[in-house]
C-alpha atoms as a PDB file:
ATOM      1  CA  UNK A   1      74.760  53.456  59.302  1.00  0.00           C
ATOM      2  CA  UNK A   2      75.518  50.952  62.148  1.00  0.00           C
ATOM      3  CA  UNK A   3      73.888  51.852  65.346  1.00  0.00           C
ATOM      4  CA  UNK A   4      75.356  55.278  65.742  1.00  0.00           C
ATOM      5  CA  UNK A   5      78.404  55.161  63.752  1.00  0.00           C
ATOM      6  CA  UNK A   6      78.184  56.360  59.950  1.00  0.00           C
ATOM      7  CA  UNK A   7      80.613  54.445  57.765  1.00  0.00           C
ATOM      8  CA  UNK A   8      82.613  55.638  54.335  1.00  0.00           C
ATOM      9  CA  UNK A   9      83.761  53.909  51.331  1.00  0.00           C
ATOM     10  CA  UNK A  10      86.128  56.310  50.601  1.00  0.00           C
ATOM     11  CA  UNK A  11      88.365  54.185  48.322  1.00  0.00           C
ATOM     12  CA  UNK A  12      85.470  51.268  46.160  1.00  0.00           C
ATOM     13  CA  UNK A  13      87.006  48.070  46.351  1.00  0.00           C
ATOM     14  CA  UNK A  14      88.748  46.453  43.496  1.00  0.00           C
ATOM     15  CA  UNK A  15      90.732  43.521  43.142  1.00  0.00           C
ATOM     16  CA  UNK A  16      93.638  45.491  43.941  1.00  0.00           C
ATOM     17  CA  UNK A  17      93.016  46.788  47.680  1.00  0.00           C
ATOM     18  CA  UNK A  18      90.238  43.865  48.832  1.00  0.00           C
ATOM     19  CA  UNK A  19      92.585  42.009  50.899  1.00  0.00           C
ATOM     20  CA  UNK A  20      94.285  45.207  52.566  1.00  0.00           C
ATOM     21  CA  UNK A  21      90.834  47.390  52.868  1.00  0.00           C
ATOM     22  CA  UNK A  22      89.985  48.054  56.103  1.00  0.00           C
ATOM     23  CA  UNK A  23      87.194  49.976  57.700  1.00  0.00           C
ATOM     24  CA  UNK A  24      88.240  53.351  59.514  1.00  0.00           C
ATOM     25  CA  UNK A  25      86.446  54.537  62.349  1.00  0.00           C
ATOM     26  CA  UNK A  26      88.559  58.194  62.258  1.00  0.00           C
ATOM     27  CA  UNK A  27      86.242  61.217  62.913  1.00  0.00           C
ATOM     28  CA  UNK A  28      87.755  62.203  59.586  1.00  0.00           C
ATOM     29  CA  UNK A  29      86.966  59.035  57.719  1.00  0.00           C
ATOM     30  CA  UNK A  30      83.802  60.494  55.711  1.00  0.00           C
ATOM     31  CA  UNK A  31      85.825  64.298  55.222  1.00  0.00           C
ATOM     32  CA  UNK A  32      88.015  65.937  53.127  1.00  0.00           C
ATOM     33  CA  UNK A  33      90.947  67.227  54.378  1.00  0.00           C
ATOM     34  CA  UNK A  34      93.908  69.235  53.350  1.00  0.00           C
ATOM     35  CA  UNK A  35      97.740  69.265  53.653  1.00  0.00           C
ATOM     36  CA  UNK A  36      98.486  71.407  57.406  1.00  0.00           C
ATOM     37  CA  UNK A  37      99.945  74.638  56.464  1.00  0.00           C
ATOM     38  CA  UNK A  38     102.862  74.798  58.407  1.00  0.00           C
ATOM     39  CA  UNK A  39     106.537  75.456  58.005  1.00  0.00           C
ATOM     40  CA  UNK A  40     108.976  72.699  58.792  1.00  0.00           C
ATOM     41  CA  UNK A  41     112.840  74.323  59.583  1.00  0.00           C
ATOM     42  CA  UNK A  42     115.419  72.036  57.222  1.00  0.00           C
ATOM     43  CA  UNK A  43     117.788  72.110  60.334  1.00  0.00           C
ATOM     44  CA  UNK A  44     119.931  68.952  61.286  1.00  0.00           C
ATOM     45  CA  UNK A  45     117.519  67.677  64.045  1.00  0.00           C
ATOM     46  CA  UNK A  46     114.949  67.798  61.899  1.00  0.00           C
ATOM     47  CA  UNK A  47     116.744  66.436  58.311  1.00  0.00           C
ATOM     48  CA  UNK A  48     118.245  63.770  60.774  1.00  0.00           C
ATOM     49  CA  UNK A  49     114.423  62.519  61.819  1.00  0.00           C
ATOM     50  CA  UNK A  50     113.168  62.852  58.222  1.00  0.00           C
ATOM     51  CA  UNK A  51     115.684  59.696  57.638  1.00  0.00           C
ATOM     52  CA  UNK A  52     114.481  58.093  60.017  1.00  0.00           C
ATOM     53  CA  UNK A  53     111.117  58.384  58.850  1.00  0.00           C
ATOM     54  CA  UNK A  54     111.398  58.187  55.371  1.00  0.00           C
ATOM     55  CA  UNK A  55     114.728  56.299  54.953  1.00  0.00           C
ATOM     56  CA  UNK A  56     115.258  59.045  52.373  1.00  0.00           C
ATOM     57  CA  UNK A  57     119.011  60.107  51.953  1.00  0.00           C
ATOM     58  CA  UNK A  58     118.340  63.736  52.373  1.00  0.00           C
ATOM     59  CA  UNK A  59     121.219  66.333  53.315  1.00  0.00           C
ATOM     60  CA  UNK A  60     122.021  69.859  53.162  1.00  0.00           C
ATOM     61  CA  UNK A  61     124.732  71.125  50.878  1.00  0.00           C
ATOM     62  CA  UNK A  62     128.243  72.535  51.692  1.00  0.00           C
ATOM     63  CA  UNK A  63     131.321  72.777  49.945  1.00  0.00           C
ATOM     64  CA  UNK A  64     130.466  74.032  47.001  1.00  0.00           C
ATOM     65  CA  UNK A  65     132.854  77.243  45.739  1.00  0.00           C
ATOM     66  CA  UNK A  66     132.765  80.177  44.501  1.00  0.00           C
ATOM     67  CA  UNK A  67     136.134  80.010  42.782  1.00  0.00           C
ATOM     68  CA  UNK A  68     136.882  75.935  42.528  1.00  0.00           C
ATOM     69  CA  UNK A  69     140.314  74.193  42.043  1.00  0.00           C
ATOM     70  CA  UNK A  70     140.496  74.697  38.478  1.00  0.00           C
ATOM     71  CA  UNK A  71     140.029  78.429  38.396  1.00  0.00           C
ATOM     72  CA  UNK A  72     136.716  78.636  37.582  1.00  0.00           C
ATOM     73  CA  UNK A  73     134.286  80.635  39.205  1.00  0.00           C
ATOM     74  CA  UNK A  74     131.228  82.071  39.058  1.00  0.00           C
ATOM     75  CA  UNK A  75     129.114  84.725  37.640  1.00  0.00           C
ATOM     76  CA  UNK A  76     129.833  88.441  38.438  1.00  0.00           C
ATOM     77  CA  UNK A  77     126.917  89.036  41.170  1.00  0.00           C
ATOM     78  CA  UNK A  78     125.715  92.003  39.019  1.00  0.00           C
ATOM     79  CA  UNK A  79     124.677  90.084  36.291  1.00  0.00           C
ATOM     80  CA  UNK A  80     121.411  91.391  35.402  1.00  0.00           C
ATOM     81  CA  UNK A  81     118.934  88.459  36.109  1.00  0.00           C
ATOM     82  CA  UNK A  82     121.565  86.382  38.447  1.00  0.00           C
ATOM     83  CA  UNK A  83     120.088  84.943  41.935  1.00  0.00           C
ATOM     84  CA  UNK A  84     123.467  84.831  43.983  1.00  0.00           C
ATOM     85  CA  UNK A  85     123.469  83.316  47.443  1.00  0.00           C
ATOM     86  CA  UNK A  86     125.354  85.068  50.728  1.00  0.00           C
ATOM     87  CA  UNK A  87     125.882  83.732  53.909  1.00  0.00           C
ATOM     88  CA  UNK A  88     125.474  85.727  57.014  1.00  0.00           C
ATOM     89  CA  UNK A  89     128.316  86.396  59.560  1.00  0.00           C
ATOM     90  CA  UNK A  90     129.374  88.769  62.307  1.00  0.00           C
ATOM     91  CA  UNK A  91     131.267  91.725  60.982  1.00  0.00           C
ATOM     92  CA  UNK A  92     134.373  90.705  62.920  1.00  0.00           C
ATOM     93  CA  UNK A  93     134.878  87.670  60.652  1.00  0.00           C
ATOM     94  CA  UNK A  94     135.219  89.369  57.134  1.00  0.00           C
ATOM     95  CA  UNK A  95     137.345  91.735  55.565  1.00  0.00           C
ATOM     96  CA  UNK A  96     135.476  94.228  53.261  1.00  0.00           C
ATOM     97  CA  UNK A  97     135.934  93.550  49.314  1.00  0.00           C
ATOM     98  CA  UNK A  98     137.076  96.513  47.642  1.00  0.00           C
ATOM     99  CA  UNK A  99     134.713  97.630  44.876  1.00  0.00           C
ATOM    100  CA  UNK A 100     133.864 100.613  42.528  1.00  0.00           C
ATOM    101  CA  UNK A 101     130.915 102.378  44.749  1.00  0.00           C
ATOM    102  CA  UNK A 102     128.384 101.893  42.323  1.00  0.00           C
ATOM    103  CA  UNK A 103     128.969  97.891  42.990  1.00  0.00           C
ATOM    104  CA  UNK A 104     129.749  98.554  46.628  1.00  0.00           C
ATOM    105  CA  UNK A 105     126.336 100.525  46.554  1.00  0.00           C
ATOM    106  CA  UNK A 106     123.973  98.324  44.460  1.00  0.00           C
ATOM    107  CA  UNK A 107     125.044  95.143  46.460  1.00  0.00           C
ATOM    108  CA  UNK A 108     124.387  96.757  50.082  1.00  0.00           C
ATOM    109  CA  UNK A 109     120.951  97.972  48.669  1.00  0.00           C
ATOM    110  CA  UNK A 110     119.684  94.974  47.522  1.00  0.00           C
ATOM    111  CA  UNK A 111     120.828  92.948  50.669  1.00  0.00           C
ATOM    112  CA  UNK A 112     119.646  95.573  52.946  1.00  0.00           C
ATOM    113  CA  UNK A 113     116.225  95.777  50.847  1.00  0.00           C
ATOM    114  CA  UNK A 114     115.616  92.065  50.901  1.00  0.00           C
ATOM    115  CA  UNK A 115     112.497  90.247  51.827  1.00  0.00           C
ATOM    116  CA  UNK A 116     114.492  86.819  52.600  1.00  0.00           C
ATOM    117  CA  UNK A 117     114.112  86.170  56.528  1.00  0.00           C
ATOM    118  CA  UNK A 118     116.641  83.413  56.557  1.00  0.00           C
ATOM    119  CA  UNK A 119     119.072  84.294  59.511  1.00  0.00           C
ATOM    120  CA  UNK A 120     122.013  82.189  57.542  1.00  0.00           C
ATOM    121  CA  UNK A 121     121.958  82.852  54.214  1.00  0.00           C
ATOM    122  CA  UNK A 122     120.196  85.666  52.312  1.00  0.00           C
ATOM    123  CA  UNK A 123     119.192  85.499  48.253  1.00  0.00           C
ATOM    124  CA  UNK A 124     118.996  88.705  45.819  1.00  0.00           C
ATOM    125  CA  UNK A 125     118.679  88.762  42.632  1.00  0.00           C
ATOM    126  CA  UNK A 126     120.233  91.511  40.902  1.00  0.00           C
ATOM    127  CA  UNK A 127     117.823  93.154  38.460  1.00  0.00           C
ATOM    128  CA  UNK A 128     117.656  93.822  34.665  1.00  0.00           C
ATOM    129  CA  UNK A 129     117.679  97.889  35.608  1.00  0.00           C
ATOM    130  CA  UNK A 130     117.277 100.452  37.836  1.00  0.00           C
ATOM    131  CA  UNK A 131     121.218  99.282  39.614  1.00  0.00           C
ATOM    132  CA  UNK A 132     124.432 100.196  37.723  1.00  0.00           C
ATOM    133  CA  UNK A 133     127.846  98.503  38.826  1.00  0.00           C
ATOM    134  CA  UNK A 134     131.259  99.615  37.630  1.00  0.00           C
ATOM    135  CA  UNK A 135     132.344  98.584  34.630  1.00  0.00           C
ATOM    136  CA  UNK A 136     135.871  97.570  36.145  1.00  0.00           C
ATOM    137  CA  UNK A 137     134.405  95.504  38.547  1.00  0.00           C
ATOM    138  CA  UNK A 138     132.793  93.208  35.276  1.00  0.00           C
ATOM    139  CA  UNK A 139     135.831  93.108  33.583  1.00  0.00           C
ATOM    140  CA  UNK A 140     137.394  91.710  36.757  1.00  0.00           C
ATOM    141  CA  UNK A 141     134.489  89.214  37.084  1.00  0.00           C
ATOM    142  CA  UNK A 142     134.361  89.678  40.858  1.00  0.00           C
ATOM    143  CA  UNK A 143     133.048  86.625  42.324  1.00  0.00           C
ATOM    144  CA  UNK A 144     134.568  86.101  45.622  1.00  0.00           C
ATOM    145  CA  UNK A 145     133.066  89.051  47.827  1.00  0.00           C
ATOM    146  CA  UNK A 146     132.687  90.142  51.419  1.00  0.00           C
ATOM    147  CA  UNK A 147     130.337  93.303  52.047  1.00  0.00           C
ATOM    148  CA  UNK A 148     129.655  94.415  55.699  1.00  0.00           C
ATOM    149  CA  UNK A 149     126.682  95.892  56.753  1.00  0.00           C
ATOM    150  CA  UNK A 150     126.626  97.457  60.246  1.00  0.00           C
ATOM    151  CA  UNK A 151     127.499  94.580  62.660  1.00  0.00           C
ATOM    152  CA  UNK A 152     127.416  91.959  59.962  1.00  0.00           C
ATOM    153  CA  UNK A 153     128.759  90.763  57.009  1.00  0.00           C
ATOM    154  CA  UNK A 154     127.791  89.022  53.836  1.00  0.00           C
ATOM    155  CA  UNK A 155     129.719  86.526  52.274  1.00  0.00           C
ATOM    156  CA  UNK A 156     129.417  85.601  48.337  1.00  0.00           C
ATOM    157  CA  UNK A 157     128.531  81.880  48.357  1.00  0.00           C
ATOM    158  CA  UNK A 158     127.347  79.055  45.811  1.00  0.00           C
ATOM    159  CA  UNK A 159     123.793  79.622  45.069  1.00  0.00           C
ATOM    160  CA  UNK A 160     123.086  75.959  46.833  1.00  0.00           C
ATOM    161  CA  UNK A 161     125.305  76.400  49.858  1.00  0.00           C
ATOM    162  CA  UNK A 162     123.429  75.098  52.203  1.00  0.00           C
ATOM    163  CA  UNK A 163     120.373  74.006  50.170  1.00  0.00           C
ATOM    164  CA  UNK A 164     118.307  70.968  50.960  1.00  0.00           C
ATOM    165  CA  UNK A 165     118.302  67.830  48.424  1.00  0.00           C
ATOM    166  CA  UNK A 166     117.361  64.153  48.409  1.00  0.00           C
ATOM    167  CA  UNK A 167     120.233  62.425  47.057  1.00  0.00           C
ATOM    168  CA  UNK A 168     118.822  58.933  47.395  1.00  0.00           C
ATOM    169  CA  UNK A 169     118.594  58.666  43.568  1.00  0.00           C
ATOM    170  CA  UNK A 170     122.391  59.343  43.462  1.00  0.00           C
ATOM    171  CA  UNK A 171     123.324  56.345  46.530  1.00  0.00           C
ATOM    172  CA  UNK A 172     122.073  53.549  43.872  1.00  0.00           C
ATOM    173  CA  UNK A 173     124.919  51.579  42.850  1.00  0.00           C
ATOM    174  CA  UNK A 174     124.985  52.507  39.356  1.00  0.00           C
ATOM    175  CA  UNK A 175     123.947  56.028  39.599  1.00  0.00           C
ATOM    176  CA  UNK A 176     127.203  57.578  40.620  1.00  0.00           C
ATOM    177  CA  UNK A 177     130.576  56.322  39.486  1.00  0.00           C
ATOM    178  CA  UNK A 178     131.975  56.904  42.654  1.00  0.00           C
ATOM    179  CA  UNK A 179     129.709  54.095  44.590  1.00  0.00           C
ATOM    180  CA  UNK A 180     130.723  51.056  42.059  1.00  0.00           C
ATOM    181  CA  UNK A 181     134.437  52.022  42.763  1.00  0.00           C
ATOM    182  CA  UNK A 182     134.209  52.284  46.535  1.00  0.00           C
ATOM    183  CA  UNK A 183     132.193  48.757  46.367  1.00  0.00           C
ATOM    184  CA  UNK A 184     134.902  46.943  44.879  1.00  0.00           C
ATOM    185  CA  UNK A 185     137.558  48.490  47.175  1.00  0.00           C
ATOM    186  CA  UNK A 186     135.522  47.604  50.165  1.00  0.00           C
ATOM    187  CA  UNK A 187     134.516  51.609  51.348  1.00  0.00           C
ATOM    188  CA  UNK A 188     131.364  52.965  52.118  1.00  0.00           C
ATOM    189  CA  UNK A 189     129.523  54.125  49.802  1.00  0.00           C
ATOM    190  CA  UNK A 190     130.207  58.250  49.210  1.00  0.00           C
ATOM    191  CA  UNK A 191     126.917  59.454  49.261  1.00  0.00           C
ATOM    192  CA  UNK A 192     124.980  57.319  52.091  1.00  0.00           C
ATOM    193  CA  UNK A 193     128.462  57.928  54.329  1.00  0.00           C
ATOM    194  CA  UNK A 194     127.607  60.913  55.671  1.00  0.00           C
ATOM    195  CA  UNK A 195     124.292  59.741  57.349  1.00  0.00           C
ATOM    196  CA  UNK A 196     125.137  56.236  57.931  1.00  0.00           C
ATOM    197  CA  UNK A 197     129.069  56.667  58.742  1.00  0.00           C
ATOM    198  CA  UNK A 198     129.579  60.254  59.764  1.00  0.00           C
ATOM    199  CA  UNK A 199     125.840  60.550  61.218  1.00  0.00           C
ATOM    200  CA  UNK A 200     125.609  64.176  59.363  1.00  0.00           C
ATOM    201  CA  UNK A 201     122.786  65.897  57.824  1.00  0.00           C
ATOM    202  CA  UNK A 202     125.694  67.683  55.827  1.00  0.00           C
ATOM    203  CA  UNK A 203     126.772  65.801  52.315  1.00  0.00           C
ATOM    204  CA  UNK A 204     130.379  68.360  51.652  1.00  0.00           C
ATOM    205  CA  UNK A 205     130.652  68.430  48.114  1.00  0.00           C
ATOM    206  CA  UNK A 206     134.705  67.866  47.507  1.00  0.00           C
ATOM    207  CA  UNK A 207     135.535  71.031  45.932  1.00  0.00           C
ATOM    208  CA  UNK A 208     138.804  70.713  47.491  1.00  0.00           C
ATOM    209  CA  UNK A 209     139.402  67.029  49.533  1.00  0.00           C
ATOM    210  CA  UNK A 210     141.510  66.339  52.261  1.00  0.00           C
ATOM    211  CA  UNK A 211     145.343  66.096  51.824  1.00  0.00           C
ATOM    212  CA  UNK A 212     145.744  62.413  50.931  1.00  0.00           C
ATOM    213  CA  UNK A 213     142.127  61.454  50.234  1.00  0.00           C
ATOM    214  CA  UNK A 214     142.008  59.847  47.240  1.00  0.00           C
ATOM    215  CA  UNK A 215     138.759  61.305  46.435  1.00  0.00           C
ATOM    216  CA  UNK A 216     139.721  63.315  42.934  1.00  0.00           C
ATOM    217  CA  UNK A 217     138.611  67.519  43.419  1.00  0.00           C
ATOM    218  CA  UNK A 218     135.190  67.628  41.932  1.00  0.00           C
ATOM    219  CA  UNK A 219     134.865  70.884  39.409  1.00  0.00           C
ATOM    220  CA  UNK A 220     132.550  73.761  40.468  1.00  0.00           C
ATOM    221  CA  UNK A 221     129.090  72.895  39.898  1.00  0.00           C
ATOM    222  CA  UNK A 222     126.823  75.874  38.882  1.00  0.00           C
END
């Protein structure tokens, strides 16, 4: 106690911290105190100021397919178990899949039932009963698919379209085999260009690159 003031060793000092300790005169100093429960939105503004922050190379996803170059694609969205991913648009903008109506029916429940508030994107997972799709439609292995819904429609999307991710690991020289070979041939480095060159919060995954990039198509990642 001096004068007034109660101070806290919160931390005991050791040889490790005695020439950085510091006394803290915070009302909170002698307290416990927990994380703020609060929700942060993983928009651009705000992935674009957690950089700046953190120096952290941390981007939402796009560009990943559904069907990639090589003809691979994903799993039928009635796989019992599967989480599949769809991304919200105005009804206007999508043509209607055709499917057996059990599928048609099953799909439009689920996304219609869902509890996921995102006004983007919108997860389901299809469940191990109770929702039958036809058999055709598994035998075709459906995986690119537009449903509308009233005024909007959903869009069958990569399960991380438009995730969030901290690829800083992946920006180290030796950690991708991309950044050694755009070192040597003087380019910037493929994973930190989209913050520090093309000041995006976006990393697009090349699924399918530009004509005449020399960037080889990557293969669909599930």
């Amino acid at each position: 106690m001096t004068g007034d003031v109660t101070k806290c060793a919160n931390v005991p000092r050791t040889f490790l911290n005695e020439d950085s300790c510091v006394l803290s005169y915070s009302a909170t100093a002698c307290g416990s105190s927990t994380a703020p429960d609060l929700q942060i939105d993983l928009n651009a503004q705000n992935l674009e100021k957690l950089h700046e922050l953190t120096g952290q190379y941390v981007y939402g996803l796009l560009g990943l397919p559904v069907v990639d170059k090589f003809g691979e694609k994903l799993e039928n969205p009635c796989t019992p178990g599967l989480r599949s991913r769809w991304e919200i648009k105005a009804a206007g903008e999508c043509t209607a899949t055709a499917l057996g109506t059990n599928t048609n029916a099953s799909l439009v429940e689920l996304l219609f039932e869902s509890s996921d508030s995102n006004p983007f994107i919108r997860d389901i997972n299809f469940p191990a009963s109770g929702f039958t799709c036809e058999s055709s439609d598994y035998i075709s292995g459906i995986a690119e698919v537009e449903i509308i819904i009233g005024n909007q429609c959903f869009k069958r999307v990569h399960p991380e379209h438009m995730s969030v991710f901290d690829f800083t690991y992946w920006a180290l020289d030796h950690t991708h085999p991309g950044n050694m070979v755009a070192m040597m041939d003087g380019e910037s480095n493929p994973i930190k260009k989209w913050r520090d060159v093309n000041a995006s919060a976006f990393l697009i995954f090349p699924s399918f690159p530009d004509a005449g990039s020399d960037v080889p198509p990557h293969p669909l990642g599930k």
